[in-house]
C-alpha atoms as a PDB file:
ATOM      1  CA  UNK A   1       0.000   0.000   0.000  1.00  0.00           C
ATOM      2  CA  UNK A   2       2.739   2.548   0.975  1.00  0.00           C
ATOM      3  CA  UNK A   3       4.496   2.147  -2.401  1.00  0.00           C
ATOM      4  CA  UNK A   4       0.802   3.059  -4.225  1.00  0.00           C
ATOM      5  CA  UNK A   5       0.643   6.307  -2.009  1.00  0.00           C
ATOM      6  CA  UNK A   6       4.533   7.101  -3.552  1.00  0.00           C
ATOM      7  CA  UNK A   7       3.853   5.827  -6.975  1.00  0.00           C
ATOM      8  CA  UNK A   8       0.128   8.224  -6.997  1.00  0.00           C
ATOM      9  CA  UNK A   9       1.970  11.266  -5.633  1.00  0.00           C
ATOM     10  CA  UNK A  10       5.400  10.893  -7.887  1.00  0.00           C
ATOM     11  CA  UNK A  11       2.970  10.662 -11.142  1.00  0.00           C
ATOM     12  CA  UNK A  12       0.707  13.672  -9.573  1.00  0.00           C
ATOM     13  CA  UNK A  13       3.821  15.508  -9.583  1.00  0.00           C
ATOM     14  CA  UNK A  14       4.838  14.688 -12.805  1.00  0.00           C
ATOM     15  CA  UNK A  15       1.196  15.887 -14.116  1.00  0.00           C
ATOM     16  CA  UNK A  16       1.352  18.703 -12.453  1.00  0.00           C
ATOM     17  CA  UNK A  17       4.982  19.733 -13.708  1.00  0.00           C
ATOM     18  CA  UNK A  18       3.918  18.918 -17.329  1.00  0.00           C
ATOM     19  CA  UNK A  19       0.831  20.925 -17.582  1.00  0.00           C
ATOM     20  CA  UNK A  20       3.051  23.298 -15.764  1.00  0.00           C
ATOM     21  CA  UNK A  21       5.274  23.405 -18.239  1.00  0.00           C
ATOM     22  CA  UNK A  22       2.508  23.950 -21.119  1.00  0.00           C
ATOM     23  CA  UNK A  23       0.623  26.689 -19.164  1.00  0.00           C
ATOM     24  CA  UNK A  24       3.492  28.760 -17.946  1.00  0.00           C
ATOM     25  CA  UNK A  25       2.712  31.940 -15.586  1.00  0.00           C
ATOM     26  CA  UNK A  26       2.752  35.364 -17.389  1.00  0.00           C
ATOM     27  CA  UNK A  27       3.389  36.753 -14.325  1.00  0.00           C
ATOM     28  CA  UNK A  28       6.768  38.936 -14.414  1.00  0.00           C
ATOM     29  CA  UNK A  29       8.841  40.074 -11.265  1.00  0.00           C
ATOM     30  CA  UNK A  30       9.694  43.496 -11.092  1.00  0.00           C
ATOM     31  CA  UNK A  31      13.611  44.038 -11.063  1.00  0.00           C
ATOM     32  CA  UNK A  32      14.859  43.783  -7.643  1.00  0.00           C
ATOM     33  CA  UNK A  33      17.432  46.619  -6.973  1.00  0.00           C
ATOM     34  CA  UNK A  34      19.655  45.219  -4.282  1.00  0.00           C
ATOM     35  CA  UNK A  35      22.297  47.702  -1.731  1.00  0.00           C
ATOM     36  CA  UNK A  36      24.550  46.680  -3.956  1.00  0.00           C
ATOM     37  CA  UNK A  37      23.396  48.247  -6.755  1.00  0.00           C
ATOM     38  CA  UNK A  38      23.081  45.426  -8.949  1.00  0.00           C
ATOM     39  CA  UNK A  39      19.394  44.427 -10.129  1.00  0.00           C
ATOM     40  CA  UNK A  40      18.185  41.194 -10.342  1.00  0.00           C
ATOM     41  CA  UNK A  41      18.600  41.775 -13.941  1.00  0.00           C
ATOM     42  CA  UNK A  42      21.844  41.732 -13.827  1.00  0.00           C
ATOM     43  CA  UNK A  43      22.258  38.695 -12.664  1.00  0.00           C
ATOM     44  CA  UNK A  44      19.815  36.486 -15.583  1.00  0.00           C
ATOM     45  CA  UNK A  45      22.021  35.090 -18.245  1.00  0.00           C
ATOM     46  CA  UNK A  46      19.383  32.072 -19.600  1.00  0.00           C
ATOM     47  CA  UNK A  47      18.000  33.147 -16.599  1.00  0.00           C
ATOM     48  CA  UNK A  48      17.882  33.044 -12.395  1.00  0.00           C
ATOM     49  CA  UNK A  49      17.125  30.945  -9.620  1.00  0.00           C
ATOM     50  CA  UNK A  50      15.545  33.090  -7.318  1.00  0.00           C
ATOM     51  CA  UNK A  51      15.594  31.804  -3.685  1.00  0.00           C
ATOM     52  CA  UNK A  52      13.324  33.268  -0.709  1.00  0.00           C
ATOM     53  CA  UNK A  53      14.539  31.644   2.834  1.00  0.00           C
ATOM     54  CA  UNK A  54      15.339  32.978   6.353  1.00  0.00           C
ATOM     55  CA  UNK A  55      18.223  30.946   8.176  1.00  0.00           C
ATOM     56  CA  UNK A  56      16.257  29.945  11.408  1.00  0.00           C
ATOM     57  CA  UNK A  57      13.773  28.392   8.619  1.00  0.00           C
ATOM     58  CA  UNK A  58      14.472  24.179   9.157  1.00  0.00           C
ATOM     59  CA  UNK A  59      13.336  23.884   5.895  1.00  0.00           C
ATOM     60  CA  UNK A  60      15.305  26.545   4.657  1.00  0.00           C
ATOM     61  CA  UNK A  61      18.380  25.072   6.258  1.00  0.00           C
ATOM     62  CA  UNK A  62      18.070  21.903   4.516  1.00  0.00           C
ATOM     63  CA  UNK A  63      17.278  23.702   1.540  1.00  0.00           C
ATOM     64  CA  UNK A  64      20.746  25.657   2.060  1.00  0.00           C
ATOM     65  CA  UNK A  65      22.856  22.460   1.836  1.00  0.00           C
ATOM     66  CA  UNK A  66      20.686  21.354  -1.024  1.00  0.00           C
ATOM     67  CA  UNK A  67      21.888  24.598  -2.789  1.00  0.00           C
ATOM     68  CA  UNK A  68      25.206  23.747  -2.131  1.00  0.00           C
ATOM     69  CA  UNK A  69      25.306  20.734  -4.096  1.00  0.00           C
ATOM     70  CA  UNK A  70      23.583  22.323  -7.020  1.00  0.00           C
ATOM     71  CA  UNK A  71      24.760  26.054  -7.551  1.00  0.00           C
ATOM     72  CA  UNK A  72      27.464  24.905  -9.847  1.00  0.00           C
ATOM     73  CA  UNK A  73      25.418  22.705 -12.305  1.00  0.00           C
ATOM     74  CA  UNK A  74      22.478  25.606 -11.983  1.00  0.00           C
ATOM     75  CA  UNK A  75      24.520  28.235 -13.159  1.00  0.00           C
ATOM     76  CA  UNK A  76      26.424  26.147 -15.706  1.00  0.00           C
ATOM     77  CA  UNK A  77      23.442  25.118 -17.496  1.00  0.00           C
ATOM     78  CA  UNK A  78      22.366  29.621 -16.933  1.00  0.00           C
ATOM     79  CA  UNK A  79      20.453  29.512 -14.272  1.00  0.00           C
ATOM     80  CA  UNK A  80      22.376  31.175 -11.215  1.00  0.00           C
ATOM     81  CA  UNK A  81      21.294  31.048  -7.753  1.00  0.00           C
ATOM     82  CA  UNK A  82      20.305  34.861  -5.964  1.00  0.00           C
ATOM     83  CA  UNK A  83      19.138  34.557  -2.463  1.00  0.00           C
ATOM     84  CA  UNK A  84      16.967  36.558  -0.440  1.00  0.00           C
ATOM     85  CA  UNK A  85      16.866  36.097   3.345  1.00  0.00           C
ATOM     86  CA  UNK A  86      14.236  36.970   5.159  1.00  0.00           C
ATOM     87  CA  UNK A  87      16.160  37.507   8.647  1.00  0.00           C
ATOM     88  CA  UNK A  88      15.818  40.620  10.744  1.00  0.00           C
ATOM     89  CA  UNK A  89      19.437  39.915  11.961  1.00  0.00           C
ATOM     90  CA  UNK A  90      22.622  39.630   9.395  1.00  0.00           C
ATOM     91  CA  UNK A  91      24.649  38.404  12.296  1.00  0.00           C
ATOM     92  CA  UNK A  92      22.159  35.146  12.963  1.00  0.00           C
ATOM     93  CA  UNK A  93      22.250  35.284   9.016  1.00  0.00           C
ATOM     94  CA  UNK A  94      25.405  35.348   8.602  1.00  0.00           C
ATOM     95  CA  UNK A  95      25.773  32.361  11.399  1.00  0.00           C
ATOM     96  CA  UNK A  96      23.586  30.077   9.576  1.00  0.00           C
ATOM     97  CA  UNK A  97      24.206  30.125   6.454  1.00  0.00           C
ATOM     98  CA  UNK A  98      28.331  31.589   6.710  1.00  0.00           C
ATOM     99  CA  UNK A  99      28.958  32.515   3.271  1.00  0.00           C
ATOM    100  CA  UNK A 100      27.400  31.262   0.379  1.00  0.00           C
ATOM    101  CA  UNK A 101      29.309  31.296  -3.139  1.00  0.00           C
ATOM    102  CA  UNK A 102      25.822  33.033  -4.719  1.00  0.00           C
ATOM    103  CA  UNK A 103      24.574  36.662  -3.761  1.00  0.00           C
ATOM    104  CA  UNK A 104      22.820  36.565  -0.899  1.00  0.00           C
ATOM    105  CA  UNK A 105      20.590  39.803   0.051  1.00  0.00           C
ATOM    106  CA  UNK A 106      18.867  40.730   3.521  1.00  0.00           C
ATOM    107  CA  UNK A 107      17.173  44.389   4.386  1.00  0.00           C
ATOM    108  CA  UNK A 108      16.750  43.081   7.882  1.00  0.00           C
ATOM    109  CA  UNK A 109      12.891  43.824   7.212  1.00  0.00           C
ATOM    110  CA  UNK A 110      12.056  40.389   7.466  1.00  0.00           C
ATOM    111  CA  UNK A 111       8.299  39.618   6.093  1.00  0.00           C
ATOM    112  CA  UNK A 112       8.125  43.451   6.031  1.00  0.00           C
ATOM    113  CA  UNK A 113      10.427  43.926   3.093  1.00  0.00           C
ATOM    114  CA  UNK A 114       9.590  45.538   0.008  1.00  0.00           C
ATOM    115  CA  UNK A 115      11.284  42.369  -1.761  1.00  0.00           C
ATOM    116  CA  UNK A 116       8.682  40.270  -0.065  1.00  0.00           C
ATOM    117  CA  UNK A 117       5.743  42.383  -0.894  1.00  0.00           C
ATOM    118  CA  UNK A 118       7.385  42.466  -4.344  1.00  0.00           C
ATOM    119  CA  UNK A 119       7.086  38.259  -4.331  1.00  0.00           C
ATOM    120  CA  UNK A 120       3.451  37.853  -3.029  1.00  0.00           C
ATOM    121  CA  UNK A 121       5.359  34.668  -0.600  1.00  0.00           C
ATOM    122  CA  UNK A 122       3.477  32.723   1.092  1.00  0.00           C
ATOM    123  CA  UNK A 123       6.036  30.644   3.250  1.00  0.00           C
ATOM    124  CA  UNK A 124       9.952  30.057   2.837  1.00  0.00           C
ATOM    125  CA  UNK A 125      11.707  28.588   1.402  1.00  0.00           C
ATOM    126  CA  UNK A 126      10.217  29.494  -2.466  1.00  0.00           C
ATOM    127  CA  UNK A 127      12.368  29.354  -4.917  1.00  0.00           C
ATOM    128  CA  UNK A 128      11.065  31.239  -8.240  1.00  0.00           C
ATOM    129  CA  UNK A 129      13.077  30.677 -11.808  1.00  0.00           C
ATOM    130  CA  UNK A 130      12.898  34.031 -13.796  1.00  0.00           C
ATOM    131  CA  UNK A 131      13.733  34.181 -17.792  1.00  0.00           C
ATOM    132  CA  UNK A 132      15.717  37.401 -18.555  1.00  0.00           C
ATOM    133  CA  UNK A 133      12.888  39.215 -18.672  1.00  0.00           C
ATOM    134  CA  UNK A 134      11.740  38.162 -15.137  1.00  0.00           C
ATOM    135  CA  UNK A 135       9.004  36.318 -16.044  1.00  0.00           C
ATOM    136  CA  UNK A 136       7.849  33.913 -13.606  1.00  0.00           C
ATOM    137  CA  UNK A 137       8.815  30.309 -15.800  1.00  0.00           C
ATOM    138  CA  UNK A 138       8.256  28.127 -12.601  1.00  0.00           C
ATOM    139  CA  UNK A 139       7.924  28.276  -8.604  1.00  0.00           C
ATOM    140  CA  UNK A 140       8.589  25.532  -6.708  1.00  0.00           C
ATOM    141  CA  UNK A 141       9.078  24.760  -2.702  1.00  0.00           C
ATOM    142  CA  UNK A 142      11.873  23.010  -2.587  1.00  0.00           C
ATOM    143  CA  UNK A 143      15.521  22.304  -4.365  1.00  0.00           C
ATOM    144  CA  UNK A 144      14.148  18.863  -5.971  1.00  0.00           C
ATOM    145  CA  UNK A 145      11.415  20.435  -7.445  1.00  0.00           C
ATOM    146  CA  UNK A 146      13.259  23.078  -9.067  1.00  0.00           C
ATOM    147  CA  UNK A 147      16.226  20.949 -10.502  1.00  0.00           C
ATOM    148  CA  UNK A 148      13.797  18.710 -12.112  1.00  0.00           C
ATOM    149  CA  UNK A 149      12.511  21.667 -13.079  1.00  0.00           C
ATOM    150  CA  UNK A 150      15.716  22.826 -14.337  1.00  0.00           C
ATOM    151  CA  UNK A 151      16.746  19.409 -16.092  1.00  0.00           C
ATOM    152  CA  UNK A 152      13.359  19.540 -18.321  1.00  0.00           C
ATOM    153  CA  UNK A 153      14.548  23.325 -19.474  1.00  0.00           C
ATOM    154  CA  UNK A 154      17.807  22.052 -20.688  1.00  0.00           C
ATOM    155  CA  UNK A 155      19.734  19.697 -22.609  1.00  0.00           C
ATOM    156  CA  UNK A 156      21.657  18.398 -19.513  1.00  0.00           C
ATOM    157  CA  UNK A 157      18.871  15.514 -18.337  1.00  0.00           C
END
Protein backbone atom coordinates (compact mmCIF):
# COMPACT_ATOMS: atom_id res chain seq x y z
CA UNK A 1 0.00 0.00 0.00
CA UNK A 2 2.74 2.55 0.97
CA UNK A 3 4.50 2.15 -2.40
CA UNK A 4 0.80 3.06 -4.22
CA UNK A 5 0.64 6.31 -2.01
CA UNK A 6 4.53 7.10 -3.55
CA UNK A 7 3.85 5.83 -6.97
CA UNK A 8 0.13 8.22 -7.00
CA UNK A 9 1.97 11.27 -5.63
CA UNK A 10 5.40 10.89 -7.89
CA UNK A 11 2.97 10.66 -11.14
CA UNK A 12 0.71 13.67 -9.57
CA UNK A 13 3.82 15.51 -9.58
CA UNK A 14 4.84 14.69 -12.80
CA UNK A 15 1.20 15.89 -14.12
CA UNK A 16 1.35 18.70 -12.45
CA UNK A 17 4.98 19.73 -13.71
CA UNK A 18 3.92 18.92 -17.33
CA UNK A 19 0.83 20.92 -17.58
CA UNK A 20 3.05 23.30 -15.76
CA UNK A 21 5.27 23.41 -18.24
CA UNK A 22 2.51 23.95 -21.12
CA UNK A 23 0.62 26.69 -19.16
CA UNK A 24 3.49 28.76 -17.95
CA UNK A 25 2.71 31.94 -15.59
CA UNK A 26 2.75 35.36 -17.39
CA UNK A 27 3.39 36.75 -14.32
CA UNK A 28 6.77 38.94 -14.41
CA UNK A 29 8.84 40.07 -11.26
CA UNK A 30 9.69 43.50 -11.09
CA UNK A 31 13.61 44.04 -11.06
CA UNK A 32 14.86 43.78 -7.64
CA UNK A 33 17.43 46.62 -6.97
CA UNK A 34 19.65 45.22 -4.28
CA UNK A 35 22.30 47.70 -1.73
CA UNK A 36 24.55 46.68 -3.96
CA UNK A 37 23.40 48.25 -6.76
CA UNK A 38 23.08 45.43 -8.95
CA UNK A 39 19.39 44.43 -10.13
CA UNK A 40 18.18 41.19 -10.34
CA UNK A 41 18.60 41.77 -13.94
CA UNK A 42 21.84 41.73 -13.83
CA UNK A 43 22.26 38.69 -12.66
CA UNK A 44 19.82 36.49 -15.58
CA UNK A 45 22.02 35.09 -18.25
CA UNK A 46 19.38 32.07 -19.60
CA UNK A 47 18.00 33.15 -16.60
CA UNK A 48 17.88 33.04 -12.40
CA UNK A 49 17.13 30.95 -9.62
CA UNK A 50 15.55 33.09 -7.32
CA UNK A 51 15.59 31.80 -3.68
CA UNK A 52 13.32 33.27 -0.71
CA UNK A 53 14.54 31.64 2.83
CA UNK A 54 15.34 32.98 6.35
CA UNK A 55 18.22 30.95 8.18
CA UNK A 56 16.26 29.95 11.41
CA UNK A 57 13.77 28.39 8.62
CA UNK A 58 14.47 24.18 9.16
CA UNK A 59 13.34 23.88 5.89
CA UNK A 60 15.31 26.54 4.66
CA UNK A 61 18.38 25.07 6.26
CA UNK A 62 18.07 21.90 4.52
CA UNK A 63 17.28 23.70 1.54
CA UNK A 64 20.75 25.66 2.06
CA UNK A 65 22.86 22.46 1.84
CA UNK A 66 20.69 21.35 -1.02
CA UNK A 67 21.89 24.60 -2.79
CA UNK A 68 25.21 23.75 -2.13
CA UNK A 69 25.31 20.73 -4.10
CA UNK A 70 23.58 22.32 -7.02
CA UNK A 71 24.76 26.05 -7.55
CA UNK A 72 27.46 24.91 -9.85
CA UNK A 73 25.42 22.71 -12.30
CA UNK A 74 22.48 25.61 -11.98
CA UNK A 75 24.52 28.23 -13.16
CA UNK A 76 26.42 26.15 -15.71
CA UNK A 77 23.44 25.12 -17.50
CA UNK A 78 22.37 29.62 -16.93
CA UNK A 79 20.45 29.51 -14.27
CA UNK A 80 22.38 31.17 -11.21
CA UNK A 81 21.29 31.05 -7.75
CA UNK A 82 20.30 34.86 -5.96
CA UNK A 83 19.14 34.56 -2.46
CA UNK A 84 16.97 36.56 -0.44
CA UNK A 85 16.87 36.10 3.35
CA UNK A 86 14.24 36.97 5.16
CA UNK A 87 16.16 37.51 8.65
CA UNK A 88 15.82 40.62 10.74
CA UNK A 89 19.44 39.91 11.96
CA UNK A 90 22.62 39.63 9.39
CA UNK A 91 24.65 38.40 12.30
CA UNK A 92 22.16 35.15 12.96
CA UNK A 93 22.25 35.28 9.02
CA UNK A 94 25.41 35.35 8.60
CA UNK A 95 25.77 32.36 11.40
CA UNK A 96 23.59 30.08 9.58
CA UNK A 97 24.21 30.13 6.45
CA UNK A 98 28.33 31.59 6.71
CA UNK A 99 28.96 32.52 3.27
CA UNK A 100 27.40 31.26 0.38
CA UNK A 101 29.31 31.30 -3.14
CA UNK A 102 25.82 33.03 -4.72
CA UNK A 103 24.57 36.66 -3.76
CA UNK A 104 22.82 36.56 -0.90
CA UNK A 105 20.59 39.80 0.05
CA UNK A 106 18.87 40.73 3.52
CA UNK A 107 17.17 44.39 4.39
CA UNK A 108 16.75 43.08 7.88
CA UNK A 109 12.89 43.82 7.21
CA UNK A 110 12.06 40.39 7.47
CA UNK A 111 8.30 39.62 6.09
CA UNK A 112 8.13 43.45 6.03
CA UNK A 113 10.43 43.93 3.09
CA UNK A 114 9.59 45.54 0.01
CA UNK A 115 11.28 42.37 -1.76
CA UNK A 116 8.68 40.27 -0.07
CA UNK A 117 5.74 42.38 -0.89
CA UNK A 118 7.38 42.47 -4.34
CA UNK A 119 7.09 38.26 -4.33
CA UNK A 120 3.45 37.85 -3.03
CA UNK A 121 5.36 34.67 -0.60
CA UNK A 122 3.48 32.72 1.09
CA UNK A 123 6.04 30.64 3.25
CA UNK A 124 9.95 30.06 2.84
CA UNK A 125 11.71 28.59 1.40
CA UNK A 126 10.22 29.49 -2.47
CA UNK A 127 12.37 29.35 -4.92
CA UNK A 128 11.06 31.24 -8.24
CA UNK A 129 13.08 30.68 -11.81
CA UNK A 130 12.90 34.03 -13.80
CA UNK A 131 13.73 34.18 -17.79
CA UNK A 132 15.72 37.40 -18.56
CA UNK A 133 12.89 39.21 -18.67
CA UNK A 134 11.74 38.16 -15.14
CA UNK A 135 9.00 36.32 -16.04
CA UNK A 136 7.85 33.91 -13.61
CA UNK A 137 8.81 30.31 -15.80
CA UNK A 138 8.26 28.13 -12.60
CA UNK A 139 7.92 28.28 -8.60
CA UNK A 140 8.59 25.53 -6.71
CA UNK A 141 9.08 24.76 -2.70
CA UNK A 142 11.87 23.01 -2.59
CA UNK A 143 15.52 22.30 -4.37
CA UNK A 144 14.15 18.86 -5.97
CA UNK A 145 11.42 20.44 -7.44
CA UNK A 146 13.26 23.08 -9.07
CA UNK A 147 16.23 20.95 -10.50
CA UNK A 148 13.80 18.71 -12.11
CA UNK A 149 12.51 21.67 -13.08
CA UNK A 150 15.72 22.83 -14.34
CA UNK A 151 16.75 19.41 -16.09
CA UNK A 152 13.36 19.54 -18.32
CA UNK A 153 14.55 23.33 -19.47
CA UNK A 154 17.81 22.05 -20.69
CA UNK A 155 19.73 19.70 -22.61
CA UNK A 156 21.66 18.40 -19.51
CA UNK A 157 18.87 15.51 -18.34
Amino acid sequence: MPHTRILYSALLFFVSLVLFAQNPSTAVFPNLIFPDGKSLKDYTTKGVVLVYGDSSCPACQKAQGQLELRHQKWSAWGYPIVYIALDSDAKNLKQNFGTPPWPVYCDGKSWDSPWVAAADLRGTPTFFALDPQLKIKYEATNVAQMDLWLRTQTSHR
